[in-house]
PDB file of N, CA and C in Angstrom:
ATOM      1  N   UNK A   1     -77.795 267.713  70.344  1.00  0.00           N
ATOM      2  CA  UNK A   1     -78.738 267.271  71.347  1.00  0.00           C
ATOM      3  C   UNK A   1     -79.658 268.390  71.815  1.00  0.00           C
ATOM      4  N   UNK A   2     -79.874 269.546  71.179  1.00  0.00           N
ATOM      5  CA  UNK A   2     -80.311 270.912  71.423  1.00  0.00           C
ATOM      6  C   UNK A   2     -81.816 270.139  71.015  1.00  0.00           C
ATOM      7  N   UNK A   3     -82.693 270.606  71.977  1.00  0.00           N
ATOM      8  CA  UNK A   3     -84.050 270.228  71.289  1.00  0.00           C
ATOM      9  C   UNK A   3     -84.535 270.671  70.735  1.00  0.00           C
ATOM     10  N   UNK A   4     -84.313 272.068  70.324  1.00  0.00           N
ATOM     11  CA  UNK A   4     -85.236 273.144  69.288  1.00  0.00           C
ATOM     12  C   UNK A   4     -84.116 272.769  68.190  1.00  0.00           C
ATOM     13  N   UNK A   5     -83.124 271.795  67.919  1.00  0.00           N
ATOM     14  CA  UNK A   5     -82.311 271.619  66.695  1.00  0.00           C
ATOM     15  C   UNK A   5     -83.102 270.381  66.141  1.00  0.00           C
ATOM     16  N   UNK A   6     -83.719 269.352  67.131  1.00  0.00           N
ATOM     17  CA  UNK A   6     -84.264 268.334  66.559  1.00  0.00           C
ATOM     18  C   UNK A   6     -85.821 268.988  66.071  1.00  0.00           C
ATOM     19  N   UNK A   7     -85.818 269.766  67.315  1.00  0.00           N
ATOM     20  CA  UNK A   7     -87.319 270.075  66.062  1.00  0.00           C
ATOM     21  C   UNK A   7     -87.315 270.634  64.753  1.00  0.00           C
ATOM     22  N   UNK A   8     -86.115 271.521  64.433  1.00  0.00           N
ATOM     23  CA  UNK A   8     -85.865 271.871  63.200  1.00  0.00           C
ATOM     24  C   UNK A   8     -85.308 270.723  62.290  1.00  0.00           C
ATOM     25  N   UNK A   9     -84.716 270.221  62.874  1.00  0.00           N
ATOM     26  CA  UNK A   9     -84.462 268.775  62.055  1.00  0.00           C
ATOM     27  C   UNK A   9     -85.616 268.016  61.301  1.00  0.00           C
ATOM     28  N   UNK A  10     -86.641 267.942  62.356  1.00  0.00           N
ATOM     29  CA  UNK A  10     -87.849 267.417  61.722  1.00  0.00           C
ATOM     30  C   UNK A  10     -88.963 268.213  60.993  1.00  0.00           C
ATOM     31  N   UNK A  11     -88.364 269.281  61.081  1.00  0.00           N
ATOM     32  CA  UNK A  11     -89.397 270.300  59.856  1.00  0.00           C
ATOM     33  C   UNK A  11     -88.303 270.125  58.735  1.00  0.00           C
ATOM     34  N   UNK A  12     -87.146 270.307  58.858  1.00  0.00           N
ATOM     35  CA  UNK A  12     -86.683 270.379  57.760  1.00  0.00           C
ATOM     36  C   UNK A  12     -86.533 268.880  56.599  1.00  0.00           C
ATOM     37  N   UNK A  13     -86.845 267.624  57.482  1.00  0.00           N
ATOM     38  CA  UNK A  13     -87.147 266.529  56.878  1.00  0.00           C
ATOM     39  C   UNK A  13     -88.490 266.459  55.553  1.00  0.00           C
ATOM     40  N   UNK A  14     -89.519 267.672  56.515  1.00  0.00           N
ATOM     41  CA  UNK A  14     -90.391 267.719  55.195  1.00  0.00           C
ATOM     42  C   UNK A  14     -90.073 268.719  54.286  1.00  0.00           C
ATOM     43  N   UNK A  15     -89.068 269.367  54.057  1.00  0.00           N
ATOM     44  CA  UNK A  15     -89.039 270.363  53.436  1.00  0.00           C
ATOM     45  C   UNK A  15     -89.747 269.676  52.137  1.00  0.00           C
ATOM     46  N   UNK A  16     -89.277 269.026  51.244  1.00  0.00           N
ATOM     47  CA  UNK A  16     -89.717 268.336  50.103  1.00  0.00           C
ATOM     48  C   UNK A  16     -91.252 268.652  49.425  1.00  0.00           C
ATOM     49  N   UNK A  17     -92.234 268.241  51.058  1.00  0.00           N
ATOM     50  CA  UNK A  17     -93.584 268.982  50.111  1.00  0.00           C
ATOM     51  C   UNK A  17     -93.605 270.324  50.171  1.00  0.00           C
ATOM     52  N   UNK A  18     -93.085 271.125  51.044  1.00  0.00           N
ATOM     53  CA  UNK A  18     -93.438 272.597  51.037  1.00  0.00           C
ATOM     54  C   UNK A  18     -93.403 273.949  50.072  1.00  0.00           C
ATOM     55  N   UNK A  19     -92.267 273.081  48.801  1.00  0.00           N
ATOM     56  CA  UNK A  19     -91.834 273.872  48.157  1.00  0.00           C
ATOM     57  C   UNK A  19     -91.226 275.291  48.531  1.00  0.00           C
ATOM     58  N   UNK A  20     -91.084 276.422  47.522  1.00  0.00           N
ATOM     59  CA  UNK A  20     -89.757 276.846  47.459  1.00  0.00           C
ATOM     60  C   UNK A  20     -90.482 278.278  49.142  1.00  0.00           C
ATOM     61  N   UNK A  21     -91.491 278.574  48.650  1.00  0.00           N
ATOM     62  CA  UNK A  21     -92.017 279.181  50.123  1.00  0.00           C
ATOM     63  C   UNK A  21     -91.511 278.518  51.364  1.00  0.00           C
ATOM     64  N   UNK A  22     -92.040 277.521  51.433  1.00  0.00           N
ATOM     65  CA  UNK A  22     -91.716 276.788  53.044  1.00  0.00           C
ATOM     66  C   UNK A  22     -90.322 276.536  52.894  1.00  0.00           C
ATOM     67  N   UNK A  23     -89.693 276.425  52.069  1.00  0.00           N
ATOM     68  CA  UNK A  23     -87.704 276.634  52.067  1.00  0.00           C
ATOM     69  C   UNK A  23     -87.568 278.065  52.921  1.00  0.00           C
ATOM     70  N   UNK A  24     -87.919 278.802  51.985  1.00  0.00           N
ATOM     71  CA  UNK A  24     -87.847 280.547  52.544  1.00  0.00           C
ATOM     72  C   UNK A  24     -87.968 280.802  53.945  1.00  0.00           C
ATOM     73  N   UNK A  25     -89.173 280.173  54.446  1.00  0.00           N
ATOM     74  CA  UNK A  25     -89.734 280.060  55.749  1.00  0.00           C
ATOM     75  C   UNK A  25     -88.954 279.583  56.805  1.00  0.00           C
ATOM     76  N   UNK A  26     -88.617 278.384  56.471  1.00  0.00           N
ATOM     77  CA  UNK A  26     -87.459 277.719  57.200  1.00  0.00           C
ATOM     78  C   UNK A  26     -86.098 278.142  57.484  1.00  0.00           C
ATOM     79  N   UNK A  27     -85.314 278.394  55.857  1.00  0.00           N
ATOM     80  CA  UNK A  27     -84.154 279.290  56.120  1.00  0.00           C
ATOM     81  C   UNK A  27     -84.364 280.827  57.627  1.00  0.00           C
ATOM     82  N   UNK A  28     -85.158 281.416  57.298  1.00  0.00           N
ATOM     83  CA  UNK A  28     -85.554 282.615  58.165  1.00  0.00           C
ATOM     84  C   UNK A  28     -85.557 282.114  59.188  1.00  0.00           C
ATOM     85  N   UNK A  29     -86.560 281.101  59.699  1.00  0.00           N
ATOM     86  CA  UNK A  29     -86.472 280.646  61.369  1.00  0.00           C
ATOM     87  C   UNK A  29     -85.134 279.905  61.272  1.00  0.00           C
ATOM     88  N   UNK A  30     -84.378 279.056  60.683  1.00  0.00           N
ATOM     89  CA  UNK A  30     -83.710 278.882  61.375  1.00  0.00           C
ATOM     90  C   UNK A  30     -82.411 279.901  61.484  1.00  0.00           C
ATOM     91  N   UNK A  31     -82.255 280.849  60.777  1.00  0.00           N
ATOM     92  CA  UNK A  31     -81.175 282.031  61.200  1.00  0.00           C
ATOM     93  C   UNK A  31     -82.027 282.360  62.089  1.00  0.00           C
ATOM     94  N   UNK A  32     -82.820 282.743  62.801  1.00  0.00           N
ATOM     95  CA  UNK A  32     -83.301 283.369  64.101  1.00  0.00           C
ATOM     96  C   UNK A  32     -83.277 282.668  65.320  1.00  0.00           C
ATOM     97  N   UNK A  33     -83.050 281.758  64.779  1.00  0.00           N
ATOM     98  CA  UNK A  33     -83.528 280.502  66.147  1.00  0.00           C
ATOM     99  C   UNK A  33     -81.426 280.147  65.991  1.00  0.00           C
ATOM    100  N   UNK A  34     -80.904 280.271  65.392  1.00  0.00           N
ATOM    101  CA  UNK A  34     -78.992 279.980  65.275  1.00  0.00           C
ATOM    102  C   UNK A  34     -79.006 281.289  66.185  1.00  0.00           C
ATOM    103  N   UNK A  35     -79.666 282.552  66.138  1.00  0.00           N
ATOM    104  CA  UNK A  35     -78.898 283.847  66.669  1.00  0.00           C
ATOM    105  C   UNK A  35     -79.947 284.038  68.089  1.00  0.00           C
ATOM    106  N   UNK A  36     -81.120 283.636  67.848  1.00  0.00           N
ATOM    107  CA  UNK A  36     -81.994 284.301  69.368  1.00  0.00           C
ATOM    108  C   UNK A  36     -82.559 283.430  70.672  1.00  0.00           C
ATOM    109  N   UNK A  37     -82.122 282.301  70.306  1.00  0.00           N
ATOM    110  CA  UNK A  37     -82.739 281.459  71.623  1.00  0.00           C
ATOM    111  C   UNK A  37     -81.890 281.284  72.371  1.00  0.00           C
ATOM    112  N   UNK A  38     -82.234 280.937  73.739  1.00  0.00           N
ATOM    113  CA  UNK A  38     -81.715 280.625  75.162  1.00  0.00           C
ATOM    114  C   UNK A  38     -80.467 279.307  74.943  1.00  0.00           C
ATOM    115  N   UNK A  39     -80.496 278.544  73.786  1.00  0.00           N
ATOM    116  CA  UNK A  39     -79.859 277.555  73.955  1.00  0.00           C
ATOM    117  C   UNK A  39     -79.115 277.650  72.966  1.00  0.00           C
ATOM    118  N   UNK A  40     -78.845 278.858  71.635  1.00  0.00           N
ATOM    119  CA  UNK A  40     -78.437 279.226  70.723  1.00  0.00           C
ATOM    120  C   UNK A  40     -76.630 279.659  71.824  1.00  0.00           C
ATOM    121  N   UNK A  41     -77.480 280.568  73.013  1.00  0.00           N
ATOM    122  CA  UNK A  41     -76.415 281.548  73.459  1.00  0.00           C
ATOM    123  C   UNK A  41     -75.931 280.099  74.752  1.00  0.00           C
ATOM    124  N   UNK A  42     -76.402 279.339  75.217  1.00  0.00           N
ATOM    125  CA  UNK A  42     -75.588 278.408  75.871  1.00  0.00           C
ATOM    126  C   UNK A  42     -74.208 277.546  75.163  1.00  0.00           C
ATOM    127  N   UNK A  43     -74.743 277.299  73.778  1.00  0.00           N
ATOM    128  CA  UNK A  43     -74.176 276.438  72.704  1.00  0.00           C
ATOM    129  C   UNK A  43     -72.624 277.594  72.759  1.00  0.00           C
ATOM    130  N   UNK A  44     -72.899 278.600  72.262  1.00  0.00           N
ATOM    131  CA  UNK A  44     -71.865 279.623  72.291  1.00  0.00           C
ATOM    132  C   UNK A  44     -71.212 280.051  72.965  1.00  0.00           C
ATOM    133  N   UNK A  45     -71.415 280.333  74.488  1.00  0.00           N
ATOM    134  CA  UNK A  45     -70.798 280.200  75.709  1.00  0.00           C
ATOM    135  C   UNK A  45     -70.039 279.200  76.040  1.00  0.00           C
ATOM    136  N   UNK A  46     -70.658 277.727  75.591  1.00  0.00           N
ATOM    137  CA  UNK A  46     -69.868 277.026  76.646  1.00  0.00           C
ATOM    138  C   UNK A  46     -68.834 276.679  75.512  1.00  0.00           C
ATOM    139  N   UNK A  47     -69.151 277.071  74.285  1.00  0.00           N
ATOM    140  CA  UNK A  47     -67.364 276.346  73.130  1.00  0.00           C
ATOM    141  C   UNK A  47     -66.498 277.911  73.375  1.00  0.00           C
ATOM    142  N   UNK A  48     -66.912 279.395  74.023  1.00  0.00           N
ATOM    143  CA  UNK A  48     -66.280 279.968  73.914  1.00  0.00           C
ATOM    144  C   UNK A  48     -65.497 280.099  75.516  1.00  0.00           C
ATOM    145  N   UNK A  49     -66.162 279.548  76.835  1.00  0.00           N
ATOM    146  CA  UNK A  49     -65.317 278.938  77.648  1.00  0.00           C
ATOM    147  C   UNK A  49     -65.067 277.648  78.064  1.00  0.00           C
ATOM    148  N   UNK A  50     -64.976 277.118  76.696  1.00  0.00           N
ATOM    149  CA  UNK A  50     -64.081 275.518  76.739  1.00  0.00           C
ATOM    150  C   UNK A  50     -64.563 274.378  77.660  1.00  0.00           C
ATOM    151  N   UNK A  51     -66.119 274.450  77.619  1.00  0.00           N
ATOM    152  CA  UNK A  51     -66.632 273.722  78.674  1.00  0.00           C
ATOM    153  C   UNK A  51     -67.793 272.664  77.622  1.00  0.00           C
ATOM    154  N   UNK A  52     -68.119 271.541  78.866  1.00  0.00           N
ATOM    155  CA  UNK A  52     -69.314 270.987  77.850  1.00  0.00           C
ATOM    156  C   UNK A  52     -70.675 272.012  77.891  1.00  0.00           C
ATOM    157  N   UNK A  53     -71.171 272.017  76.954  1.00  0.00           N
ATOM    158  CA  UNK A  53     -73.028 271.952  76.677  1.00  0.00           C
ATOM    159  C   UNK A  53     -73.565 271.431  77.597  1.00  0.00           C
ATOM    160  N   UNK A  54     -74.654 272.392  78.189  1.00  0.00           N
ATOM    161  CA  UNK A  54     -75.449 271.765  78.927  1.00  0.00           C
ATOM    162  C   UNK A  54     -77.250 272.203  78.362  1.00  0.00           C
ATOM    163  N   UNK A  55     -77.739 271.233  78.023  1.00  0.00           N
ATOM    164  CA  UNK A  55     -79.229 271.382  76.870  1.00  0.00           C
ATOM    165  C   UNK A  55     -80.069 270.993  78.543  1.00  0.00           C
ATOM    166  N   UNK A  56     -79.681 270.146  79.579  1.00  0.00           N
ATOM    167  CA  UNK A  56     -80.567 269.908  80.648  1.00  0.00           C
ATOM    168  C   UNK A  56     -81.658 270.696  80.734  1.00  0.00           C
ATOM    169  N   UNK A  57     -81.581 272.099  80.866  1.00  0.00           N
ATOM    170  CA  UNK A  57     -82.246 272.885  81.821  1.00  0.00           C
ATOM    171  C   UNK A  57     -83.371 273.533  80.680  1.00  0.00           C
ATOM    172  N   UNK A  58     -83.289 273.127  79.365  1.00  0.00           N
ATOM    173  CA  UNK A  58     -84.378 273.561  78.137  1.00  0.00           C
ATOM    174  C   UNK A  58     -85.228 272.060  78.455  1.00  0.00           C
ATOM    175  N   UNK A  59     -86.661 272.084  78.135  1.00  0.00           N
ATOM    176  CA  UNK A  59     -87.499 271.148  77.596  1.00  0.00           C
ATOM    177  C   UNK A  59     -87.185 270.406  76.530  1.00  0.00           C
ATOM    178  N   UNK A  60     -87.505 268.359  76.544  1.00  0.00           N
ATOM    179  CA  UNK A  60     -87.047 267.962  75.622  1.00  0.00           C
ATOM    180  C   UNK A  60     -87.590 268.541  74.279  1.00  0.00           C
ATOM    181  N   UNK A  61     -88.949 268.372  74.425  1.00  0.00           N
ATOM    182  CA  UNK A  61     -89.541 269.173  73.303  1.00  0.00           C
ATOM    183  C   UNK A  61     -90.667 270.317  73.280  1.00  0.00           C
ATOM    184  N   UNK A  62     -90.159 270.860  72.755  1.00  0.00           N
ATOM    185  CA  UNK A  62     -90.691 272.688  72.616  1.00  0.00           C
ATOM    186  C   UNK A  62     -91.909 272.428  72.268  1.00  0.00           C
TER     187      UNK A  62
END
């Protein structure tokens, strides 16, 4: 329910026309965006103190 996961969701739906560049492209942001965003380190916090996710306080869409 992370909204910067659905937006990657929906880039990665087109991967198909982008060929093997825009693969490359994508892989890269999304290891940066798994290790550097605000909601990367909430996701990780709250399974490492046993609590729910809270995505509230990010914008639905970026």
């Amino acid at each position: 329910k992370s909204p910067t996961a659905i937006k990657m969701l929906k880039f990665g739906f087109n991967l198909i026309d982008d060929g093997l560049v825009g693969q490359q492209v994508y892989a890269g942001e999304a290891t940066r965006l798994a290790y550097g965003t605000e909601e990367a380190v909430e996701g990780r916090n709250a399974f490492l103190e046993k609590r729910p996710r809270d995505f509230s306080k990010f914008p639905k869409f970026p």
